[in-house]
C-alpha atoms as a PDB file:
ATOM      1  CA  UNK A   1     114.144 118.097 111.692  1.00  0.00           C
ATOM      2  CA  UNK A   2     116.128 114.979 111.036  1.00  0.00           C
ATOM      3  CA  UNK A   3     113.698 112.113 110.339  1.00  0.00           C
ATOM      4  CA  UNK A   4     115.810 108.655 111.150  1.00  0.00           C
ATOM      5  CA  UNK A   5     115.305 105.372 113.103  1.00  0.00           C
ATOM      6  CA  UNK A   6     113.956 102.155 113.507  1.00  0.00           C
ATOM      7  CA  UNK A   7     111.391 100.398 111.507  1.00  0.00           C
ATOM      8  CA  UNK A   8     110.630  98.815 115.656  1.00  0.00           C
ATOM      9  CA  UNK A   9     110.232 101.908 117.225  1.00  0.00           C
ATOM     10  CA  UNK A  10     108.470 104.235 114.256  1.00  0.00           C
ATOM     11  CA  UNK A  11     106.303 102.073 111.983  1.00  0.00           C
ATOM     12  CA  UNK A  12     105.728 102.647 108.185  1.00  0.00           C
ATOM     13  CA  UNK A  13     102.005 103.733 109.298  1.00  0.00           C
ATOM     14  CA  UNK A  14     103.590 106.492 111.274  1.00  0.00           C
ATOM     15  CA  UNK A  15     105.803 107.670 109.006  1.00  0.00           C
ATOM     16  CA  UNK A  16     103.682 107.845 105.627  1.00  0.00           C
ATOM     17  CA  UNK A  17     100.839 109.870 108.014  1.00  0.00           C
ATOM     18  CA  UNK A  18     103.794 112.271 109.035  1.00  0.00           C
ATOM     19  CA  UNK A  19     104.888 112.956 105.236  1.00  0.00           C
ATOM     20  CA  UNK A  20     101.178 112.892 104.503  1.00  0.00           C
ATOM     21  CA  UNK A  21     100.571 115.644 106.823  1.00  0.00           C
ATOM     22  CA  UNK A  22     104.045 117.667 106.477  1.00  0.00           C
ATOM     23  CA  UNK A  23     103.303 117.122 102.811  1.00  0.00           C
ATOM     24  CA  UNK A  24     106.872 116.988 102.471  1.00  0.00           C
ATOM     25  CA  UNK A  25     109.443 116.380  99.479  1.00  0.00           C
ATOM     26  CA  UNK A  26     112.120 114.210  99.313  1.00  0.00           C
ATOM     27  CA  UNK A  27     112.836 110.526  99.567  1.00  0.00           C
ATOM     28  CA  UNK A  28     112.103 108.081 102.585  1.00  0.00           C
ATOM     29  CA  UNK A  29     115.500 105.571 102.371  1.00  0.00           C
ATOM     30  CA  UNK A  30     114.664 102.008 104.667  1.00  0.00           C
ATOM     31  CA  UNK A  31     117.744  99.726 104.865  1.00  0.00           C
ATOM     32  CA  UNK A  32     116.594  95.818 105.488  1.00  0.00           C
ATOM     33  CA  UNK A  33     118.277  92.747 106.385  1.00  0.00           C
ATOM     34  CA  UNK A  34     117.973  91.742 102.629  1.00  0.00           C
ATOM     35  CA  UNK A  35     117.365  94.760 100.560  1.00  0.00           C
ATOM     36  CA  UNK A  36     116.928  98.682 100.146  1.00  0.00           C
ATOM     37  CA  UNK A  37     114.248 100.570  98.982  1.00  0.00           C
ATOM     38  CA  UNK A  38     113.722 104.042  98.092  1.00  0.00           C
ATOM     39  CA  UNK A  39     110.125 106.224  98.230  1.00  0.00           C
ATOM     40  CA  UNK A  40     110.000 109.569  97.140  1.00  0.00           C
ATOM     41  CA  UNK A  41     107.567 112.018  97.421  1.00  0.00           C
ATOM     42  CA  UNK A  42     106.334 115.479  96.487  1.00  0.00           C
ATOM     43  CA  UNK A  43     104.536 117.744  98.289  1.00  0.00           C
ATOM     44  CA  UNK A  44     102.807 114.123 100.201  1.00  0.00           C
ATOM     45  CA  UNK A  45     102.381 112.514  97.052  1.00  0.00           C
ATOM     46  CA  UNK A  46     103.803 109.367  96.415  1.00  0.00           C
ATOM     47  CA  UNK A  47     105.868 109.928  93.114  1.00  0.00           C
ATOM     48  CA  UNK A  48     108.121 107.453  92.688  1.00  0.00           C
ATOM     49  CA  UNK A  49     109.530 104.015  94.286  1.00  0.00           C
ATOM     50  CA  UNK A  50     112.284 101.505  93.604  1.00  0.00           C
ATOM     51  CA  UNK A  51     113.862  98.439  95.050  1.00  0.00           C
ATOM     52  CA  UNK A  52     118.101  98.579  95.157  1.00  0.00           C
ATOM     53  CA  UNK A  53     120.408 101.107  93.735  1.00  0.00           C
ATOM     54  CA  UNK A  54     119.385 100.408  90.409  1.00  0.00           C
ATOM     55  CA  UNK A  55     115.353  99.709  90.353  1.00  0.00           C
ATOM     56  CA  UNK A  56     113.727  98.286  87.809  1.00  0.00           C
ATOM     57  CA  UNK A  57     113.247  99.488  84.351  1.00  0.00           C
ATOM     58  CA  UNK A  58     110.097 101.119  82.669  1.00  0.00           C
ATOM     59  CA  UNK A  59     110.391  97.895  80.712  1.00  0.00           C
ATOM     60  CA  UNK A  60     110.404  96.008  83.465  1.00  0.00           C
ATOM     61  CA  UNK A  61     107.335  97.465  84.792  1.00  0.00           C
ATOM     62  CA  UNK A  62     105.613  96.779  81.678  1.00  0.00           C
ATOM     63  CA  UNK A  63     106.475  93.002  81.389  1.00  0.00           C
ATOM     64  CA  UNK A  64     105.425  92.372  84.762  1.00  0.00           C
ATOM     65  CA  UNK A  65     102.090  94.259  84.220  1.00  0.00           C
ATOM     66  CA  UNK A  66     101.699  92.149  81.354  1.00  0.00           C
ATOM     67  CA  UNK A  67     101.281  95.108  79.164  1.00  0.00           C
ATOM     68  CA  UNK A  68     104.362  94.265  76.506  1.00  0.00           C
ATOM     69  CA  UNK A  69     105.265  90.123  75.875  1.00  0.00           C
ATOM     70  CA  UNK A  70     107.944  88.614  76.872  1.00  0.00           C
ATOM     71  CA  UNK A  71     109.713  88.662  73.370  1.00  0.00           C
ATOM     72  CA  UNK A  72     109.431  92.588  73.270  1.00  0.00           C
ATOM     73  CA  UNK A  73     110.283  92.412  76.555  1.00  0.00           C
ATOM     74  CA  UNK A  74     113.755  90.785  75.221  1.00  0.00           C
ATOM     75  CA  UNK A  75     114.140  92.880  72.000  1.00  0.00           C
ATOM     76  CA  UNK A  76     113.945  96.409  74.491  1.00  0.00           C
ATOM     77  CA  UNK A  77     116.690  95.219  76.628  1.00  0.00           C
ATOM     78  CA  UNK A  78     118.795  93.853  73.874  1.00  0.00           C
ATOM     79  CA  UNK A  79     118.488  97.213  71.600  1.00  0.00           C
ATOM     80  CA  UNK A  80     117.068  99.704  73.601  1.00  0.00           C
ATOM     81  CA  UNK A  81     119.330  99.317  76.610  1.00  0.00           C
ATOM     82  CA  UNK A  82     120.979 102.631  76.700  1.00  0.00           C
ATOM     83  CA  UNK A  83     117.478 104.960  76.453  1.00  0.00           C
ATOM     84  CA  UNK A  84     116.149 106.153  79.649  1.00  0.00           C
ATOM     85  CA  UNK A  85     112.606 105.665  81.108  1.00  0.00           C
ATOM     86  CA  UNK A  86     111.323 108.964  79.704  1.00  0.00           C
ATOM     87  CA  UNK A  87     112.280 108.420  76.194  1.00  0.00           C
ATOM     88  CA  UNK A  88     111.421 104.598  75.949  1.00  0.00           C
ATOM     89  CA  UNK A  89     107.742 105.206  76.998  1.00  0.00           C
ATOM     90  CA  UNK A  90     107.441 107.828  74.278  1.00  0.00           C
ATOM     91  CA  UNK A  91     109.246 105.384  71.649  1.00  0.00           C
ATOM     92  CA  UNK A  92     106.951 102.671  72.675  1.00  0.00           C
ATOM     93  CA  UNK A  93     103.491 105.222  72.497  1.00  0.00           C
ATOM     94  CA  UNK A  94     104.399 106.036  69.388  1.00  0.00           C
ATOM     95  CA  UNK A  95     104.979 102.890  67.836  1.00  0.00           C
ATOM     96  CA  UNK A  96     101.703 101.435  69.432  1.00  0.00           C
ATOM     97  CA  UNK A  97     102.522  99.167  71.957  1.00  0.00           C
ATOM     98  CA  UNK A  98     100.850 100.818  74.620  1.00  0.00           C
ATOM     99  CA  UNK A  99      99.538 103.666  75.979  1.00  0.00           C
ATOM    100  CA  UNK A 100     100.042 106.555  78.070  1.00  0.00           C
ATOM    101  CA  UNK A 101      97.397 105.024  80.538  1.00  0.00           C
ATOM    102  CA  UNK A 102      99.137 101.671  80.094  1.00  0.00           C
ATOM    103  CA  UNK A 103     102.002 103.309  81.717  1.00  0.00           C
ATOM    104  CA  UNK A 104     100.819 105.405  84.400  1.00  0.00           C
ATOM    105  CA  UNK A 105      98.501 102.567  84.958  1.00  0.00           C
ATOM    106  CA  UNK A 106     101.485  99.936  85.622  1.00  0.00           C
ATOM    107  CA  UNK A 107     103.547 102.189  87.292  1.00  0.00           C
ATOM    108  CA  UNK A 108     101.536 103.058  89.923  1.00  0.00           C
ATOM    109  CA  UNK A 109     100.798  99.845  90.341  1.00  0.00           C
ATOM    110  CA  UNK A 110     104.444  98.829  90.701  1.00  0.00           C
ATOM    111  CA  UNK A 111     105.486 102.345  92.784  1.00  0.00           C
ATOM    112  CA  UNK A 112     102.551 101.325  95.396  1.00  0.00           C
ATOM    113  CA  UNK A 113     103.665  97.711  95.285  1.00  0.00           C
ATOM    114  CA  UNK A 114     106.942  98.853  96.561  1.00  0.00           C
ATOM    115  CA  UNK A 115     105.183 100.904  99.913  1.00  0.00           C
ATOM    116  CA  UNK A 116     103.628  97.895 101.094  1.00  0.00           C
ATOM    117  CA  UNK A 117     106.654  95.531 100.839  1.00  0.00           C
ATOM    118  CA  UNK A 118     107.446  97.758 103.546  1.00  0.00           C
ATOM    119  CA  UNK A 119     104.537  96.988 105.421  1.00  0.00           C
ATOM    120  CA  UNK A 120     105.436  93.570 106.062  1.00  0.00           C
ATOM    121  CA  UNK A 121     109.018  94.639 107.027  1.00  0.00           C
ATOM    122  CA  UNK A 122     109.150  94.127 110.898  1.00  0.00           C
ATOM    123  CA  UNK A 123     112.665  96.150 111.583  1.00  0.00           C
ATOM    124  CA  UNK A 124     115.277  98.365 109.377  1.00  0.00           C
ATOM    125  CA  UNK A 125     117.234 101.137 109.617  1.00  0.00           C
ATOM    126  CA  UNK A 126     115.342 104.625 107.850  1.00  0.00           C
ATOM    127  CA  UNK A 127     115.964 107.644 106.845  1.00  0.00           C
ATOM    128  CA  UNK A 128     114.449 110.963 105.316  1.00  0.00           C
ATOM    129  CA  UNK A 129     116.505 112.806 102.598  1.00  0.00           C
ATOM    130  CA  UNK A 130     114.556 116.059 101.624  1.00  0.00           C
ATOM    131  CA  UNK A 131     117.868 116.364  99.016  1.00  0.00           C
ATOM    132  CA  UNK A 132     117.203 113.461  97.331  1.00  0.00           C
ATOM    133  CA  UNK A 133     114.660 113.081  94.403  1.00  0.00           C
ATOM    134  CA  UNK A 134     114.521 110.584  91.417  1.00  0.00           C
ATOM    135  CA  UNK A 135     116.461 111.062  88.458  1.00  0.00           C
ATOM    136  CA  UNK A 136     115.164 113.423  86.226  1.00  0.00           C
ATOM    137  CA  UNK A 137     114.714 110.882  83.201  1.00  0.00           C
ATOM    138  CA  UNK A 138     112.582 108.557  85.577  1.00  0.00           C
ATOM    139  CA  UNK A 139     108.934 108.662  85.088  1.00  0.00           C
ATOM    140  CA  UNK A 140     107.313 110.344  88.493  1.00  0.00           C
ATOM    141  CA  UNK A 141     103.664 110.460  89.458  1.00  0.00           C
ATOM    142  CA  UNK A 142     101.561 111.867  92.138  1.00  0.00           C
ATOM    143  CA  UNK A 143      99.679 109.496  94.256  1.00  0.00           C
ATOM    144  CA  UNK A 144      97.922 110.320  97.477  1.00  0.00           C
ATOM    145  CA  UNK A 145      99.041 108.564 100.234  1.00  0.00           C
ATOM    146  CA  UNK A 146      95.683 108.047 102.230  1.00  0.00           C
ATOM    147  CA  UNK A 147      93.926 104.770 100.481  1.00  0.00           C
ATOM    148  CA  UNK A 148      97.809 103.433 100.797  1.00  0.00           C
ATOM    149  CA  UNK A 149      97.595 104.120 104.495  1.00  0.00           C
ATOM    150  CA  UNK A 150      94.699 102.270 104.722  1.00  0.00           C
ATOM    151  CA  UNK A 151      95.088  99.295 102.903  1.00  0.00           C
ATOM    152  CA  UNK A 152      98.258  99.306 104.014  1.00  0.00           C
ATOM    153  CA  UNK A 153      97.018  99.679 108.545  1.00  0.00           C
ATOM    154  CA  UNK A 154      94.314  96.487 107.060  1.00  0.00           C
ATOM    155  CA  UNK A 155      97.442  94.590 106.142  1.00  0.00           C
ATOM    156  CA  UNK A 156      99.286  95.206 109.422  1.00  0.00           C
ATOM    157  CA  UNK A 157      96.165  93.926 111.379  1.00  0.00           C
ATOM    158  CA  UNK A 158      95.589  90.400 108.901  1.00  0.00           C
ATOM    159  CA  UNK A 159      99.112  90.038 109.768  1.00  0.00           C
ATOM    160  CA  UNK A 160      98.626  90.248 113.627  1.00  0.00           C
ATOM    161  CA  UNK A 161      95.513  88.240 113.280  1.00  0.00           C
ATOM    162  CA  UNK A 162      97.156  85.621 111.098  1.00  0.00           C
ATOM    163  CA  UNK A 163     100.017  85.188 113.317  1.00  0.00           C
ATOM    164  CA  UNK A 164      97.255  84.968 116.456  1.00  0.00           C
ATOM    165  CA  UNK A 165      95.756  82.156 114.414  1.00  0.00           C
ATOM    166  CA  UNK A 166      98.999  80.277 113.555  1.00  0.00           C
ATOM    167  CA  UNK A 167     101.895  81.486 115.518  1.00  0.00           C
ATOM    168  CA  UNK A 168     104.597  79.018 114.137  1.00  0.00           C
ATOM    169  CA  UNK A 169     105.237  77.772 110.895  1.00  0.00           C
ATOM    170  CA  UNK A 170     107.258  74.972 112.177  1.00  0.00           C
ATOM    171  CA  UNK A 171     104.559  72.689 112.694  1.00  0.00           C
ATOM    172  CA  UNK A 172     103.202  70.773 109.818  1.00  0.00           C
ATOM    173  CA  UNK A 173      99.620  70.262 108.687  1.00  0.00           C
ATOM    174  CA  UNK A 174      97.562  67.041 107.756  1.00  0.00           C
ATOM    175  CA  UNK A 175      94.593  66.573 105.921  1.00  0.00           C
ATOM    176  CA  UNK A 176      91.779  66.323 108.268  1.00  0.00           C
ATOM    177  CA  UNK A 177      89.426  63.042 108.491  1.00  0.00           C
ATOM    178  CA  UNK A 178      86.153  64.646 108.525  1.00  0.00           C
ATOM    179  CA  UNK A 179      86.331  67.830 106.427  1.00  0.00           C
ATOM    180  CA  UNK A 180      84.197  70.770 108.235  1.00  0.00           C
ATOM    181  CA  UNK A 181      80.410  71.470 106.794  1.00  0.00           C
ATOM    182  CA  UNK A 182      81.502  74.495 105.210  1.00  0.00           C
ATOM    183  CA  UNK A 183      83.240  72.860 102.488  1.00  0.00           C
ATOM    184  CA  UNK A 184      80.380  73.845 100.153  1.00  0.00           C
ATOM    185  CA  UNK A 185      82.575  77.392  99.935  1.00  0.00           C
ATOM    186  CA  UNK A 186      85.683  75.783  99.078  1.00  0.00           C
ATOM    187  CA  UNK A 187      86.903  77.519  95.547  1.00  0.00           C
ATOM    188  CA  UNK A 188      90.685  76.861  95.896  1.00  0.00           C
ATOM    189  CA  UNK A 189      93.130  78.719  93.953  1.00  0.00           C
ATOM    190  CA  UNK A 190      96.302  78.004  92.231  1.00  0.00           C
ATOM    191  CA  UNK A 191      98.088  78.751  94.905  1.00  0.00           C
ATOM    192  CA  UNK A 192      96.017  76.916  96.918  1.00  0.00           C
ATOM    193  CA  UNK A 193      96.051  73.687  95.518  1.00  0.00           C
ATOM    194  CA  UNK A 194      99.737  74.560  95.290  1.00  0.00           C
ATOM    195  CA  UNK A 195     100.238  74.468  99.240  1.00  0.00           C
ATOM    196  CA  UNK A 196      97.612  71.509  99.254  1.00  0.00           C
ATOM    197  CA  UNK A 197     100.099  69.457  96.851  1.00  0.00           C
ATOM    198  CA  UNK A 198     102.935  69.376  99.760  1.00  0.00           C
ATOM    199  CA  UNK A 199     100.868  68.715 103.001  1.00  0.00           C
ATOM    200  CA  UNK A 200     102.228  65.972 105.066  1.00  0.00           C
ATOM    201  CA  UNK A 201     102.953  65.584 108.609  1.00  0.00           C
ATOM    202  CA  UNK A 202     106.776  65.422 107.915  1.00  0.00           C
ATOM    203  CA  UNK A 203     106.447  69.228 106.082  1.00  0.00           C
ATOM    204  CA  UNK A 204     106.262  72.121 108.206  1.00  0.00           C
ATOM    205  CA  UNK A 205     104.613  74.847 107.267  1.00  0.00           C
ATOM    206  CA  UNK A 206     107.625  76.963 106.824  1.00  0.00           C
ATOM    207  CA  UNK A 207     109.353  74.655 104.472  1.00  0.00           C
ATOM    208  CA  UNK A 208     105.976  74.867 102.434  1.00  0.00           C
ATOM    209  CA  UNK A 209     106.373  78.252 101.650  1.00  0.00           C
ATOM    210  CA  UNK A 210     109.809  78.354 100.960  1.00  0.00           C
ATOM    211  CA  UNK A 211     109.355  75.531  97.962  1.00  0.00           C
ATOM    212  CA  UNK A 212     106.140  77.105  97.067  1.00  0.00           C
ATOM    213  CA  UNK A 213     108.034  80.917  97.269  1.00  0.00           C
ATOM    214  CA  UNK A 214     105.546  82.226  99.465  1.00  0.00           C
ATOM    215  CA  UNK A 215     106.227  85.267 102.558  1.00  0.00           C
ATOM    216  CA  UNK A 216     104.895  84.281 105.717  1.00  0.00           C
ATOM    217  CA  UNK A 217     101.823  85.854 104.936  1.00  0.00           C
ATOM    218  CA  UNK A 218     100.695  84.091 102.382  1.00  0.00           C
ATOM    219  CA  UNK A 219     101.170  81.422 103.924  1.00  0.00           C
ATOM    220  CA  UNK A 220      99.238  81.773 106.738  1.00  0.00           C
ATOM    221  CA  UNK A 221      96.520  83.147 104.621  1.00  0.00           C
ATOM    222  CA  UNK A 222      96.391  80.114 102.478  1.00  0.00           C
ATOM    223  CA  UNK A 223      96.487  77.766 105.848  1.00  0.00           C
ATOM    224  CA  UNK A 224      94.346  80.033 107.561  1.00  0.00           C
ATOM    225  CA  UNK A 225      91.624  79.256 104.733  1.00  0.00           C
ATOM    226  CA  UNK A 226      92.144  75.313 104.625  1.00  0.00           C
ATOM    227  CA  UNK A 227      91.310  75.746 108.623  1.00  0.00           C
ATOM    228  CA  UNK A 228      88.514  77.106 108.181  1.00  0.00           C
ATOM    229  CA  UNK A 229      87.113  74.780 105.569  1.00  0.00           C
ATOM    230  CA  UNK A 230      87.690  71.670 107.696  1.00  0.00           C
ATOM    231  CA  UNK A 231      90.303  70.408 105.268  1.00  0.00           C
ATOM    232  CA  UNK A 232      93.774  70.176 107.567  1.00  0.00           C
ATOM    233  CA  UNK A 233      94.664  70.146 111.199  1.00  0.00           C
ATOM    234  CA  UNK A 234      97.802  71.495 112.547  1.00  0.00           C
ATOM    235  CA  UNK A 235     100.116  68.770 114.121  1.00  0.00           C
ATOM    236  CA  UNK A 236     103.858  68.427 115.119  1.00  0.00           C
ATOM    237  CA  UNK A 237     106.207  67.320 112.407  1.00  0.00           C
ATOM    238  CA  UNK A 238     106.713  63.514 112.524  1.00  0.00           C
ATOM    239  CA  UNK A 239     110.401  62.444 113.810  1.00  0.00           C
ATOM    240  CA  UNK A 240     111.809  66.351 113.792  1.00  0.00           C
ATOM    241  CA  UNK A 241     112.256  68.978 116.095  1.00  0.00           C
ATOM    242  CA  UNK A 242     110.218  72.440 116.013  1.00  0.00           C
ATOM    243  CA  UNK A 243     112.794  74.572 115.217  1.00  0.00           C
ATOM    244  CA  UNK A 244     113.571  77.619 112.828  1.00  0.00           C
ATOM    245  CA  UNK A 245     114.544  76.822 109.312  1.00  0.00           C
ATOM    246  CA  UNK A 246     118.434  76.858 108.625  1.00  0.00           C
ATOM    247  CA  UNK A 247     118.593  77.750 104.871  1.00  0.00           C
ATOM    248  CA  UNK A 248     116.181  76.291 102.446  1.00  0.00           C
ATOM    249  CA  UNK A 249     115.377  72.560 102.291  1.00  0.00           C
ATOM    250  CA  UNK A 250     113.458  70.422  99.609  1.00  0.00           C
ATOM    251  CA  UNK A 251     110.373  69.573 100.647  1.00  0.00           C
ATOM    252  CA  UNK A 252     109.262  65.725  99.687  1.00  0.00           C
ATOM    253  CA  UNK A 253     105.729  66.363  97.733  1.00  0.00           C
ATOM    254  CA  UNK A 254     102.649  64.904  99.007  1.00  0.00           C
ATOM    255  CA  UNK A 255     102.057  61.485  96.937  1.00  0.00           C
ATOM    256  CA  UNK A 256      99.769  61.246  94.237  1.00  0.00           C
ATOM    257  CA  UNK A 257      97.492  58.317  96.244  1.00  0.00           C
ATOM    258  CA  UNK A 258      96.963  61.433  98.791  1.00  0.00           C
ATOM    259  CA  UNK A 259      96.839  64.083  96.925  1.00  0.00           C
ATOM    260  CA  UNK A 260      93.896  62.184  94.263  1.00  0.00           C
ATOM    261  CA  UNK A 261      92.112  61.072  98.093  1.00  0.00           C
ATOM    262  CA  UNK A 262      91.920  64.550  99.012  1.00  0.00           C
ATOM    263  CA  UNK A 263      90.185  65.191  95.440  1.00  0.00           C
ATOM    264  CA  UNK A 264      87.929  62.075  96.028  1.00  0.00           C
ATOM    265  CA  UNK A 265      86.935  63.525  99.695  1.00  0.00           C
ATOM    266  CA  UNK A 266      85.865  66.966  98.504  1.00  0.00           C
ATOM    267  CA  UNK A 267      84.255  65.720  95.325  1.00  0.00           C
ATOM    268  CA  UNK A 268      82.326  63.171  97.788  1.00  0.00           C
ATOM    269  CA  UNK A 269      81.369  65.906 100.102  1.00  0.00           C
ATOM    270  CA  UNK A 270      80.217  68.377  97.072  1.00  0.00           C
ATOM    271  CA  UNK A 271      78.102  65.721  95.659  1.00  0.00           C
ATOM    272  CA  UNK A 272      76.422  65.057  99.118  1.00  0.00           C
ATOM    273  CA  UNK A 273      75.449  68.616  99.895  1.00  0.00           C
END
């Protein structure tokens, strides 16, 4: 049975249950907008993933997992370019830089990091090729598919319920004049204070997270979080229409008077509680 479509007609749910059950071999090709990415599987088992034509490197992998530095990272591509995946993880074992566990470890990591990109993917064009399998010098696992089903159906629904909660990202966000009395759980992140940095009524919410680089997840996660605390309030952009993004704008930074009164308020608020 041919197994094509539509990522809007037969979600990525749907299909990793099917291969789950079928426990079927062979690689699960989904065409986006933006990019291609290939998931193959044996006998159910996740065994392998990459973005592109190409994928990433076993060095790659290991950089990113923070497992090698960045100046081994740089002396593997400039004299190990030509070895495959296969005999660079035995080259690096045995000259100690990490382990077999270090790879597995980062690779699975990275493989299921691929599957739920495609969770977030809302349309694109897929296709089941029981002929095609990785290359043999690429490093395959096998990974059951059920705890990625799950975590991947709880992602699906915080996306729904995010999108509820703020359904466009073209309105802008101000700091609120009374934050809520929950702010005695307010731990924010990096990434957090990194949104917080560029909140003013003339930034929406969408040109927020493209200077910050953020999907439209994280967001609405982030903002979702500052709601809750009492700390913004969702308003129209000053002197702009609501309107889709065309291409990717700077977005003027939140001054340093508001950004040190926002500090003052929550420090103020800590102290009273």
């Amino acid at each position: 049975m041919a197994l094509k479509g539509n990522l809007r007609d037969f979600t990525v749910t749907q299909l990793l249950n099917l291969i789950n059950v079928a426990q079927k071999t062979g690689t699960l090709v989904v065409e986006g907008p933006n990019e291609k990415v290939f998931v193959s599987f044996r006998e159910g088992k996740l065994a392998y993933a990459q973005i592109g034509e190409d994928g990433h490197s076993l060095a790659y992998v290991l950089h990113r997992a923070k497992k090698i530095s960045s100046s081994q990272y740089r002396a593997i591509n400039e004299r190990a370019g030509n070895i495959n995946d296969k005999e660079l993880g035995l080259l690096l074992i045995n000259a100690s830089y990490v382990t077999q566990q270090d790879i597995l470890s980062s690779l699975q990591v990275y493989f299921i990091g691929v599957v739920n990109r495609l969770f977030t993917w809302i349309e694109g064009l897929f296709r089941f090729e029981i002929n095609l399998l990785p290359p043999d010098d690429k490093i395959t696992m096998r990974i059951s598919l059920e705890n990625i089903i799950i975590e991947g159906s709880r992602r699906l629904r915080e996306r729904e319920q995010l999108q509820d909660e703020i359904p466009s990202l073209d309105m802008a966000l101000k700091f609120s004049e009374r934050p809520g009395t929950n702010i005695r759980n307010v731990n924010l992140s990096v990434e957090e204070w990194r949104v917080v940095s560029y909140i003013n009524p003339k930034n929406t919410m969408r040109q927020i997270a493209s200077t910050t680089k953020m999907n439209d997840i994280e967001i609405r996660r982030i903002v979702y979080g500052l709601l809750q605390a009492g700390l913004v309030e969702i308003v129209r952009p000053e002197g702009r229409l609501v309107k889709p993004m065309q291409g990717r704008l700077r977005v003027p930074q939140a001054s340093k008077e508001e950004q040190k009164s926002l500090i003052n308020r929550i420090i103020s608020r800590i102290r009273s509680i």
